[in-house]
C-alpha atoms as a PDB file:
ATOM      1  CA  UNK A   1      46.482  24.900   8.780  1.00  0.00           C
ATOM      2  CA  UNK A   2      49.060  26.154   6.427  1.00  0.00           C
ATOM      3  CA  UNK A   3      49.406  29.365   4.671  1.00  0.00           C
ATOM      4  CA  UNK A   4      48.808  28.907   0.887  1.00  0.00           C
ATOM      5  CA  UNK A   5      46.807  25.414   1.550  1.00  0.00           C
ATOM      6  CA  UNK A   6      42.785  25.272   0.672  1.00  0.00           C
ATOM      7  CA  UNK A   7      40.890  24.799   3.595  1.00  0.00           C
ATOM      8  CA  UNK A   8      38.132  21.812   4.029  1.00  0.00           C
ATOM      9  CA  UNK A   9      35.798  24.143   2.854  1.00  0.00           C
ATOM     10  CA  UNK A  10      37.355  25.339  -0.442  1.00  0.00           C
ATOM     11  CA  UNK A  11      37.927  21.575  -1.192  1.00  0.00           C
ATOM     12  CA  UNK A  12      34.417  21.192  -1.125  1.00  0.00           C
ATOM     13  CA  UNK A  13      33.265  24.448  -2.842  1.00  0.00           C
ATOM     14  CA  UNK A  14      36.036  23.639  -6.155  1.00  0.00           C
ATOM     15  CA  UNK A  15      34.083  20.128  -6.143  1.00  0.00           C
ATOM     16  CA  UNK A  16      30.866  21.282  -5.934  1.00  0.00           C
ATOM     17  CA  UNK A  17      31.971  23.608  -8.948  1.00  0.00           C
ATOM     18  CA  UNK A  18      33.297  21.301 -10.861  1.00  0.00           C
ATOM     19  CA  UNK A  19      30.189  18.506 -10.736  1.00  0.00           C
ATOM     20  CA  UNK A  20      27.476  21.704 -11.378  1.00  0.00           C
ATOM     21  CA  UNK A  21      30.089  22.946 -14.372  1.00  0.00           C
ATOM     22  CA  UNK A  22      30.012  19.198 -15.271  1.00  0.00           C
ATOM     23  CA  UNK A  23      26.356  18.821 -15.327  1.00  0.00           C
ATOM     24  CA  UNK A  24      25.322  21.842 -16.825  1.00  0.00           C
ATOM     25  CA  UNK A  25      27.653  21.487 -19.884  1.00  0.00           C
ATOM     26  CA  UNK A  26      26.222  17.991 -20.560  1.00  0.00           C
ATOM     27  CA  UNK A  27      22.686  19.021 -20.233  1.00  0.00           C
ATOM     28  CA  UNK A  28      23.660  22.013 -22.200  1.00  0.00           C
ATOM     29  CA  UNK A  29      25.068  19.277 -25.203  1.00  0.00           C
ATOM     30  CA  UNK A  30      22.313  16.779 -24.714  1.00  0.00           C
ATOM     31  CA  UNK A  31      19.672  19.576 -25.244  1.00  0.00           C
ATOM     32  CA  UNK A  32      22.066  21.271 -28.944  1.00  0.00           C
ATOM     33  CA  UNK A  33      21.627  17.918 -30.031  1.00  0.00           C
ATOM     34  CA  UNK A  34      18.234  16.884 -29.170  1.00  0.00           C
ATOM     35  CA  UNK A  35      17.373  20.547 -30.904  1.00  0.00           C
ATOM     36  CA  UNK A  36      19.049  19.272 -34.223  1.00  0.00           C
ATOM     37  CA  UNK A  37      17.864  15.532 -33.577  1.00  0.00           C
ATOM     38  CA  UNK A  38      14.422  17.359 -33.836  1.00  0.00           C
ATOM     39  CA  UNK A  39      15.180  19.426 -36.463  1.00  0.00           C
ATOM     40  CA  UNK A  40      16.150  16.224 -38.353  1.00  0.00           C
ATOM     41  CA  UNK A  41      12.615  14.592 -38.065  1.00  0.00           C
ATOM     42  CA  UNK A  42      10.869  17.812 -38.540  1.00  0.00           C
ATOM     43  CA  UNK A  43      12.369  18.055 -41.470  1.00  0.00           C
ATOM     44  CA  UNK A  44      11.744  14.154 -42.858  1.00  0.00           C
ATOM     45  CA  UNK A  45      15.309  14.037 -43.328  1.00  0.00           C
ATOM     46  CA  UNK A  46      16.551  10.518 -44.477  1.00  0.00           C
ATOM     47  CA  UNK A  47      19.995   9.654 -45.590  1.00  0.00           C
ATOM     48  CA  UNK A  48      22.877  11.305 -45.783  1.00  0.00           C
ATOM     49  CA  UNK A  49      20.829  14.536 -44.830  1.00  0.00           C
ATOM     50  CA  UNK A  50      20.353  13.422 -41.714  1.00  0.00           C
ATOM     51  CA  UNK A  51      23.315  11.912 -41.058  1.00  0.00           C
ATOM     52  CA  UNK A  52      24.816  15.379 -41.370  1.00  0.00           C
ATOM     53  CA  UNK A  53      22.632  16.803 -39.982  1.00  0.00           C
ATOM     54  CA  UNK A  54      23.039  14.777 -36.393  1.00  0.00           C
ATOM     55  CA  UNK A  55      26.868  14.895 -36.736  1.00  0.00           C
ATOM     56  CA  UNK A  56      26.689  18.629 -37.066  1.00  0.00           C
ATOM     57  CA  UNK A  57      24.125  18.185 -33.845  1.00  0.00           C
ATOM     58  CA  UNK A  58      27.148  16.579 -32.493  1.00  0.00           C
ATOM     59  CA  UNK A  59      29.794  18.435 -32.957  1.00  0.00           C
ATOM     60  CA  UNK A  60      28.188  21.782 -31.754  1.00  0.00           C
ATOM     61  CA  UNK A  61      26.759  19.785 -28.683  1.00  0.00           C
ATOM     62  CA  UNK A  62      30.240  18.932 -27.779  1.00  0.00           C
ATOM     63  CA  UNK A  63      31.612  22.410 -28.803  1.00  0.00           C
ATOM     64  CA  UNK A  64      28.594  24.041 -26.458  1.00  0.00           C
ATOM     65  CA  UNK A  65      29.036  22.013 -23.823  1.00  0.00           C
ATOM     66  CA  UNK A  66      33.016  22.208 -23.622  1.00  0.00           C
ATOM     67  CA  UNK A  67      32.379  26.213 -23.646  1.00  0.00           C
ATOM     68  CA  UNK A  68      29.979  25.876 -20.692  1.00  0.00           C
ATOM     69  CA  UNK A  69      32.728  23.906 -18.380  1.00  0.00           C
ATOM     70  CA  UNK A  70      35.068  26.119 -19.115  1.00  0.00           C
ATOM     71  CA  UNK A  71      32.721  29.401 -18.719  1.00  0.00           C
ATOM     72  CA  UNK A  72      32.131  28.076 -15.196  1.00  0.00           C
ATOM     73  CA  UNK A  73      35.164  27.118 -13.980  1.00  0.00           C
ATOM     74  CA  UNK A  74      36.964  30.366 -15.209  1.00  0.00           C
ATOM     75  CA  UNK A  75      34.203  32.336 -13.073  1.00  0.00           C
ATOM     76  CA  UNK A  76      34.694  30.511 -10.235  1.00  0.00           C
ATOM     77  CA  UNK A  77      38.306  30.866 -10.329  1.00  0.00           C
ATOM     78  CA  UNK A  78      38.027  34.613 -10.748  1.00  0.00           C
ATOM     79  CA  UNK A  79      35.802  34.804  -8.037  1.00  0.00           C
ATOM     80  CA  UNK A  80      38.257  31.979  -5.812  1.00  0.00           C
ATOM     81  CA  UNK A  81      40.766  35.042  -6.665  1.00  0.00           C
ATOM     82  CA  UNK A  82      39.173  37.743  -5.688  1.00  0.00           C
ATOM     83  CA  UNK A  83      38.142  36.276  -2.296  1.00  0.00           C
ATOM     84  CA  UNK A  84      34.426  36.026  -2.603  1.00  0.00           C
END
């Protein structure tokens, strides 16, 4: 194979990271929302309250889960780097 080129086997371990990185940062959202979700009925919030409340959920789901993907993926290519 060429110099500089990714062999068969780092093809498969940047896909492998990429799915887990995938699937842990929409677990990670699904579970910051289902935490305010919860919050929301705890709380016999009806209304607007709630509405906010789950949109907030939302947002920080999406915020948390964006930060895990790219947690993952910047390890792994510091690690790719570093030959490990």
């Amino acid at each position: 194979m060429d110099m500089g080129r990714e062999s068969r086997w780092e093809k498969d371990a940047m896909t492998v990271e990429i799915v887990y990185a995938l699937v842990t940062a929409a677990v990670l959202a699904g579970v910051t929302f289902a935490v305010a979700w919860i919050l929301a009925l705890a709380l016999d919030l009806s209304g607007s309250a709630e509405r906010h409340v789950l949109a907030g959920g939302a947002l920080l789901g999406g915020v948390t889960g964006v930060w895990r993907l790219v947690r993952v993926l910047l390890r792994f290519d510091k690690q790719r780097r570093l030959g490990h």
